[in-house]
Protein backbone atom coordinates (compact mmCIF):
# COMPACT_ATOMS: atom_id res chain seq x y z
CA UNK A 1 85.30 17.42 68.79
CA UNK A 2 83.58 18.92 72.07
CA UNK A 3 82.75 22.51 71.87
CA UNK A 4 83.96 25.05 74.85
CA UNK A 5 81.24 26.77 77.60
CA UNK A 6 82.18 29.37 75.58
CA UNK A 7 81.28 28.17 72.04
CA UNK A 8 78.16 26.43 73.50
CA UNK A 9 76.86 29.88 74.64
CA UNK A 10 77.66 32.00 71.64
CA UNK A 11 75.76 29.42 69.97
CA UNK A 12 72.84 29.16 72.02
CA UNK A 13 73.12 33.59 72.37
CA UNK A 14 72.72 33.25 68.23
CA UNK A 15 69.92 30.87 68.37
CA UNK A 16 67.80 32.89 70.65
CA UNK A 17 68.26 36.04 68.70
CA UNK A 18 67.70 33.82 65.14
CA UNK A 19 64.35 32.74 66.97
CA UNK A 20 63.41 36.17 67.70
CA UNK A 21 63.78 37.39 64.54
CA UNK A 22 62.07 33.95 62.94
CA UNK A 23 58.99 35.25 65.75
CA UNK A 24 59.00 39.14 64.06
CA UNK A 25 59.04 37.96 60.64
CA UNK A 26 55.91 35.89 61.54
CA UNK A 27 54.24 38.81 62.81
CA UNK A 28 55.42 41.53 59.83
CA UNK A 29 54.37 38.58 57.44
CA UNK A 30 51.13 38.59 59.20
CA UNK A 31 50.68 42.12 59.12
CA UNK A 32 51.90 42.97 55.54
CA UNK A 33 49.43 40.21 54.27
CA UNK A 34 46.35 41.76 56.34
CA UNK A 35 46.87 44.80 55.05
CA UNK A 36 45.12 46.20 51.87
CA UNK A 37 47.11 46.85 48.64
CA UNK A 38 50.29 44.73 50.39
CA UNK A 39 53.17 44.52 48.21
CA UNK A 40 53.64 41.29 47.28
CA UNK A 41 57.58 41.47 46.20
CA UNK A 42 58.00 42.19 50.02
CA UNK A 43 55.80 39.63 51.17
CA UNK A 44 57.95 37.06 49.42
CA UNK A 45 61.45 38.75 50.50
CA UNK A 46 60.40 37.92 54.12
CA UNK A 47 59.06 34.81 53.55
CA UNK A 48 62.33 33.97 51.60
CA UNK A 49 64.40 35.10 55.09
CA UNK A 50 62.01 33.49 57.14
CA UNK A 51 63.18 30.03 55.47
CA UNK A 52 66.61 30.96 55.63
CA UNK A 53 66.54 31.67 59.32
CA UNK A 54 64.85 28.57 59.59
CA UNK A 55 67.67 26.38 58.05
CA UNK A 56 70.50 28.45 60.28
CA UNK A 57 68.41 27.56 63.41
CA UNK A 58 68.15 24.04 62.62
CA UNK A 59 71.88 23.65 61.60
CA UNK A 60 72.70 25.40 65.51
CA UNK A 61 70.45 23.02 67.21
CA UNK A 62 71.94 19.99 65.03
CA UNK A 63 75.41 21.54 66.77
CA UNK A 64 74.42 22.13 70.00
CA UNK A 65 72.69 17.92 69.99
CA UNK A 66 75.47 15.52 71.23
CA UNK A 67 75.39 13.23 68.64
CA UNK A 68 74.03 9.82 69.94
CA UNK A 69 75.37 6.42 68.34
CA UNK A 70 73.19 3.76 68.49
């Protein structure tokens, strides 16, 4: 089932705003580890959204793919 314009650009609105956020976690990551005396529970919360953003971004871009048949 084809998606509408519509649909398509939600979609690809949501991506670029689940990339951003996959881009600040890097950074806050980054700068939590760098830091002295880092808390380490918080450290692991972000890496632990990090992933999950990962996986949402992945299952958008599988959607927004035509599927090909070899």
């Amino acid at each position: 089932m084809a998606m509408t314009p519509e649909e398509e650009q939600d979609l690809r609105e949501q991506l670029a705003r689940l990339l951003q956020e996959h881009r600040d976690l890097d950074s806050a990551i980054e700068a939590l580890q760098d830091a002295p005396g880092s808390d380490l529970l918080q450290v692991q919360r972000l890496k632990k959204r990090k992933l999950y953003l990962r996986d949402r971004i992945s299952f958008i871009e599988d959607q927004l793919t035509p599927d090909i048949i070899a």
